[in-house]
C-alpha atoms as a PDB file:
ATOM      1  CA  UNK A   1      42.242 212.709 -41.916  1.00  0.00           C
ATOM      2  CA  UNK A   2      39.804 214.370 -40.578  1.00  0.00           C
ATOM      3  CA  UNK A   3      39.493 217.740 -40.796  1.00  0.00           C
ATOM      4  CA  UNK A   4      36.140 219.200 -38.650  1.00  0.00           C
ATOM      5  CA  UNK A   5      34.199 218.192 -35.240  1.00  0.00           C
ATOM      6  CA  UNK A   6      31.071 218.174 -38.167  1.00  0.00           C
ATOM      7  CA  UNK A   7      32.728 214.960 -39.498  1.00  0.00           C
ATOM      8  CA  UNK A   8      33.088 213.367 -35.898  1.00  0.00           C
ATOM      9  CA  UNK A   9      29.079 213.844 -35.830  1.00  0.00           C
ATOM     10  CA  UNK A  10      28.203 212.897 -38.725  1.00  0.00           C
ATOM     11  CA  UNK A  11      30.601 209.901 -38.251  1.00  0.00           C
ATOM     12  CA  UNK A  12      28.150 209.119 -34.898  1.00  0.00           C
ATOM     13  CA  UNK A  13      24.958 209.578 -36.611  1.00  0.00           C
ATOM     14  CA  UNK A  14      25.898 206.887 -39.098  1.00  0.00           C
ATOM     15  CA  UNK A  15      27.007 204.846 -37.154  1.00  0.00           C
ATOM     16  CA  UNK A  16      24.074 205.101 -34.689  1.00  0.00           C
ATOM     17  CA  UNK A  17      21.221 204.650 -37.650  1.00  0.00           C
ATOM     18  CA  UNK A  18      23.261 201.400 -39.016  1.00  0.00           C
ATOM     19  CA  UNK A  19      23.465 199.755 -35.662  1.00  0.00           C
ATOM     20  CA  UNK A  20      20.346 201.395 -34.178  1.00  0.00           C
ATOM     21  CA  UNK A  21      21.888 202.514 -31.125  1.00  0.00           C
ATOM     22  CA  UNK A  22      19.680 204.669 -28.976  1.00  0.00           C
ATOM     23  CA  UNK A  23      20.841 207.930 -27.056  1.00  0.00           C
ATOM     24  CA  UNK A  24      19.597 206.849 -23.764  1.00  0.00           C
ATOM     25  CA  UNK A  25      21.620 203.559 -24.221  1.00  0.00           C
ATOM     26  CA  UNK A  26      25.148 205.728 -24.819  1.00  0.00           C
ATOM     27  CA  UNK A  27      23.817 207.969 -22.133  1.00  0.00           C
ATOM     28  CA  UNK A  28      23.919 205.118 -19.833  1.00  0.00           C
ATOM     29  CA  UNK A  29      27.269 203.992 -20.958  1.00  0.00           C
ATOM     30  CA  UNK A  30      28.890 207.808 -20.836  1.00  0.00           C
ATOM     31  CA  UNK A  31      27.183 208.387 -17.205  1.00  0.00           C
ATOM     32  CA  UNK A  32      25.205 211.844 -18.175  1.00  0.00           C
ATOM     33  CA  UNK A  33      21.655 212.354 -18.501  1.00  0.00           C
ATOM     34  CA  UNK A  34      20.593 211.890 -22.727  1.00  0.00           C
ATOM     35  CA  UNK A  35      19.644 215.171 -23.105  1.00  0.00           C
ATOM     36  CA  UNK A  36      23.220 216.307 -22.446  1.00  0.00           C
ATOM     37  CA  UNK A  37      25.019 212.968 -23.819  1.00  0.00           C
ATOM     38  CA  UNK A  38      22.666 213.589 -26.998  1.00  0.00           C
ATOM     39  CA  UNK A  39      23.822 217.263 -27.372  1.00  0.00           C
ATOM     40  CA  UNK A  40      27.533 215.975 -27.002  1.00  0.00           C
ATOM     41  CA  UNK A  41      27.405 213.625 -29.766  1.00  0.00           C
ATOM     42  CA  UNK A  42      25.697 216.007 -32.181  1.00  0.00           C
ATOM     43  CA  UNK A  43      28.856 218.184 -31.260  1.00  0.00           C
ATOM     44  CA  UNK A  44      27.413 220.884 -29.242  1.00  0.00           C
ATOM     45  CA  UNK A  45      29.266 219.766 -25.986  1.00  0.00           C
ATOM     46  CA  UNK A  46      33.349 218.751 -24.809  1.00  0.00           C
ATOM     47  CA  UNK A  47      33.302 215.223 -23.353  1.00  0.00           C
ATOM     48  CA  UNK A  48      36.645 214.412 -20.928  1.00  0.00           C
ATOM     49  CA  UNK A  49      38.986 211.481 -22.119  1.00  0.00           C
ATOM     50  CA  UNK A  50      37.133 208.656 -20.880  1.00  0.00           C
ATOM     51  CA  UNK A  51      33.479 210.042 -21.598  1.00  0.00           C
ATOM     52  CA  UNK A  52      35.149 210.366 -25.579  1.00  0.00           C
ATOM     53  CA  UNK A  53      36.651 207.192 -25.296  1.00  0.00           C
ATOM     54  CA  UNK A  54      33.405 205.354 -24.211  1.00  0.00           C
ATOM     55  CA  UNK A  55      31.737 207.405 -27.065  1.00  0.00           C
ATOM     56  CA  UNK A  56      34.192 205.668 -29.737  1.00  0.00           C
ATOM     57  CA  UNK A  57      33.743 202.338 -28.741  1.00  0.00           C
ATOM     58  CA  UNK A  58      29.918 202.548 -28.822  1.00  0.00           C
ATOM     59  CA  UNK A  59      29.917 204.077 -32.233  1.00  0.00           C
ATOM     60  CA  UNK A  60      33.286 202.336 -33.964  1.00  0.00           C
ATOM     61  CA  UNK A  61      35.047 205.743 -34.105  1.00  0.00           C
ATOM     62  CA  UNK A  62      39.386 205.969 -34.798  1.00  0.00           C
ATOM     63  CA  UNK A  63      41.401 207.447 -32.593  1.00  0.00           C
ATOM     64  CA  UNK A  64      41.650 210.629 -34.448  1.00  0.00           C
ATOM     65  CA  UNK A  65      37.886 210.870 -34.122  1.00  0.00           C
ATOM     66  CA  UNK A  66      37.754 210.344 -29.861  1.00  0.00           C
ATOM     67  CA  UNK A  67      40.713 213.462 -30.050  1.00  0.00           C
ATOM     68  CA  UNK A  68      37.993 215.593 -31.887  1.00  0.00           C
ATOM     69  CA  UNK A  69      35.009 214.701 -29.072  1.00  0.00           C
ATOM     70  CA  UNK A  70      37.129 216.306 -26.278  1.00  0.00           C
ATOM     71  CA  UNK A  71      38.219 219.101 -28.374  1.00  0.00           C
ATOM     72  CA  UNK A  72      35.936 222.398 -27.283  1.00  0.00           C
ATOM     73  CA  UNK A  73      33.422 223.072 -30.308  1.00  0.00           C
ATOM     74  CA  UNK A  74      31.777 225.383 -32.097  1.00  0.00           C
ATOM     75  CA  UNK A  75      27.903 225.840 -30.425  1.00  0.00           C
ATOM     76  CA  UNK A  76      25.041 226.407 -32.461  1.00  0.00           C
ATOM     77  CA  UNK A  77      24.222 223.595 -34.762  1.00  0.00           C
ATOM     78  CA  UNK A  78      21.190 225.266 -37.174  1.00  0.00           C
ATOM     79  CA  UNK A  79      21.875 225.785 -40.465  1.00  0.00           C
ATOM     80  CA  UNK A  80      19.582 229.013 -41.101  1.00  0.00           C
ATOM     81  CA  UNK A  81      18.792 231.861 -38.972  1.00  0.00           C
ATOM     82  CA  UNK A  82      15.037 230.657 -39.304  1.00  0.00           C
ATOM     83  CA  UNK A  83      14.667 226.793 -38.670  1.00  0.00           C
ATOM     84  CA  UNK A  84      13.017 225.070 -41.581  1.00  0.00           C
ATOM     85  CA  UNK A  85      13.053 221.958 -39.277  1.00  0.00           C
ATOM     86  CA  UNK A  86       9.638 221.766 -38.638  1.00  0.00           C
ATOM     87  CA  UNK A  87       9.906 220.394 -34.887  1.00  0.00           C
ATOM     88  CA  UNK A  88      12.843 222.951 -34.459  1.00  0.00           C
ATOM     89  CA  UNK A  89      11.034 225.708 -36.455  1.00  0.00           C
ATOM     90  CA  UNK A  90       8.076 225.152 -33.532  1.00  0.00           C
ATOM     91  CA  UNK A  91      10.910 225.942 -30.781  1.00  0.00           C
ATOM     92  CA  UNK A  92      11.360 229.014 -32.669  1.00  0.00           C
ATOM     93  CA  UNK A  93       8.034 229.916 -33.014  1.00  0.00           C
ATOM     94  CA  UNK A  94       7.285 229.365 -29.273  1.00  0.00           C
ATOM     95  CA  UNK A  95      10.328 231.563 -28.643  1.00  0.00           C
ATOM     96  CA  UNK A  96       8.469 234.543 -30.789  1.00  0.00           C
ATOM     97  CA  UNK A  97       5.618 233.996 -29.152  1.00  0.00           C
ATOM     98  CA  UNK A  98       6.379 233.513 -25.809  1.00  0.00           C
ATOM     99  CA  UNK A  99       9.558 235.150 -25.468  1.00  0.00           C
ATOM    100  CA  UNK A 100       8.580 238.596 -24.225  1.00  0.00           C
ATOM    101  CA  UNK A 101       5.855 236.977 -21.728  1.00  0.00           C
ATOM    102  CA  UNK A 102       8.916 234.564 -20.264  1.00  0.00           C
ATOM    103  CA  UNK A 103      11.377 237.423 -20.029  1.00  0.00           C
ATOM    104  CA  UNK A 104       8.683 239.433 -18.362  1.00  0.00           C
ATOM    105  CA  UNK A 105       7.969 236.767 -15.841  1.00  0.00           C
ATOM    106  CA  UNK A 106      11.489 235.852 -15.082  1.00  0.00           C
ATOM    107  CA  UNK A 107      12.787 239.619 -14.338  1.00  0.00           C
ATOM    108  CA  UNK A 108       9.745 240.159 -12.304  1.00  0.00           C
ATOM    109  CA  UNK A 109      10.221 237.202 -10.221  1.00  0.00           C
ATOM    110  CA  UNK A 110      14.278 237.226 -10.041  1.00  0.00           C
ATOM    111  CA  UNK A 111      15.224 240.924 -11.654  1.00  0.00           C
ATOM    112  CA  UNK A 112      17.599 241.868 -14.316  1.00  0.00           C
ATOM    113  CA  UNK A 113      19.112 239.426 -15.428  1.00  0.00           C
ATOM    114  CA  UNK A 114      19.173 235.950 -17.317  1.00  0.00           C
ATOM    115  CA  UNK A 115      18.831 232.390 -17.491  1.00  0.00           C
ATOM    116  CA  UNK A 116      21.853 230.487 -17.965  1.00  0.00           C
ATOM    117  CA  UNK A 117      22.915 228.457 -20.819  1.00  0.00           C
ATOM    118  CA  UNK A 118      25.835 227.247 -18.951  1.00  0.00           C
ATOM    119  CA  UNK A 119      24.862 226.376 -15.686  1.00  0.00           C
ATOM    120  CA  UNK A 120      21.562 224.332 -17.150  1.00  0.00           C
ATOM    121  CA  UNK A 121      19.909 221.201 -17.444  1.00  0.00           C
ATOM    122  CA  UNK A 122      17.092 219.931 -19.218  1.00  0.00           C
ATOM    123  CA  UNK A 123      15.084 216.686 -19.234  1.00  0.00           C
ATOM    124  CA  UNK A 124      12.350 215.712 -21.955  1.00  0.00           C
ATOM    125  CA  UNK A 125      10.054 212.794 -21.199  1.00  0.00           C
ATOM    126  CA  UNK A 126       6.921 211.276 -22.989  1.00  0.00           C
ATOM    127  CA  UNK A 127       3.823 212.404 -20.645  1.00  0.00           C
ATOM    128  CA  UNK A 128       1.227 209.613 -21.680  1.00  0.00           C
ATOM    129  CA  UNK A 129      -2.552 211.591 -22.524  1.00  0.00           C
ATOM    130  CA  UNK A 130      -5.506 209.624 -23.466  1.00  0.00           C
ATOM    131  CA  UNK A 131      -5.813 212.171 -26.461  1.00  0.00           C
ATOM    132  CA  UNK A 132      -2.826 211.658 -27.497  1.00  0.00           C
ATOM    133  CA  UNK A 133       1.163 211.526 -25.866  1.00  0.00           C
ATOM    134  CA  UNK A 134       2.388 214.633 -25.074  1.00  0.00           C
ATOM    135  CA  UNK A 135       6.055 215.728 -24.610  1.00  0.00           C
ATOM    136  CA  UNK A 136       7.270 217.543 -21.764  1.00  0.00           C
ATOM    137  CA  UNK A 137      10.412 219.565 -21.727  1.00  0.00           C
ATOM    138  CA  UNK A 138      12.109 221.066 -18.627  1.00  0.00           C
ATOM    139  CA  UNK A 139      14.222 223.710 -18.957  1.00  0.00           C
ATOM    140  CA  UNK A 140      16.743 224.533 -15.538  1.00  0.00           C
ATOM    141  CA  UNK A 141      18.971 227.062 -15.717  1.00  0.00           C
ATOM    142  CA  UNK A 142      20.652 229.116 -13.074  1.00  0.00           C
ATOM    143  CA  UNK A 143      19.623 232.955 -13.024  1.00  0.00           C
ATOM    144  CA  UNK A 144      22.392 235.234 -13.013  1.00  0.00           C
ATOM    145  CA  UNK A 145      21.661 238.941 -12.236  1.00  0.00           C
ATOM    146  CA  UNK A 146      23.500 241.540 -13.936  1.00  0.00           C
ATOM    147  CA  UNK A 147      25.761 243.658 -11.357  1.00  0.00           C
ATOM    148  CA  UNK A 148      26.203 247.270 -11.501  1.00  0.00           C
ATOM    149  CA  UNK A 149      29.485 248.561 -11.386  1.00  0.00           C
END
């Protein structure tokens, strides 16, 4: 039995190192981009009926385990407050860094407001550099000002 949408992923994750599946490949297969079809097998997302049931065949997973893919789960996947991750941790830092100077930009550009998490997409692709292959990461989200009332 099992007993937590944790288990599902970790079910995935096995599954996808022993038959070295790659996340673009399942993205394919599901029909979503791999940045979102990534997040949703790492259980951060809800996938409909078929998108679950496409997800089980690729990775071998029982019934019971395609229930707990379209089952709405608990977001926020880090362990600690502060990542110790170091390619997460850098996310962080750039967050600390940055994260006044982007909220500064975006309310004087749009107003009071913020970025959605919901209504959002994101793409990350290699950007080839003769000093060495960068990675480029764009973030989409719809602004949503907050209303007086």
């Amino acid at each position: 039995m099992i007993s937590s949408r944790t288990e599902v992923t970790q079910m995935i994750v096995a599954a996808k190192v022993a038959n070295g599946i790659k996340w673009a490949d399942v993205a394919v297969e599901v029909g979503k981009s791999k940045e979102w079809t990534t997040a949703a097998c790492l259980g951060q997302m809800t996938l409909d009926k078929l998108q679950a049931e496409t997800v089980g065949k690729i990775f071998g997973l029982p019934d019971e385990a395609v229930a707990w893919l379209q089952i709405v789960p608990y977001k926020g996947s880090l362990p600690t407050a502060v990542p110790t991750d170091p390619l997460i941790y850098r996310w962080y830092e750039i967050v600390s860094v940055y994260g006044t100077t982007i909220k500064e930009l975006i309310h004087e550009e749009f107003g009071d407001g913020i970025m959605s998490a919901i209504d959002f997409s994101m793409d990350i692709q290699r950007e080839p550099d003769p000093k060495g292959d960068r990675v480029q990461v764009v973030l989409s989200g719809k602004f949503l000002p907050y209303k007086s009332y």
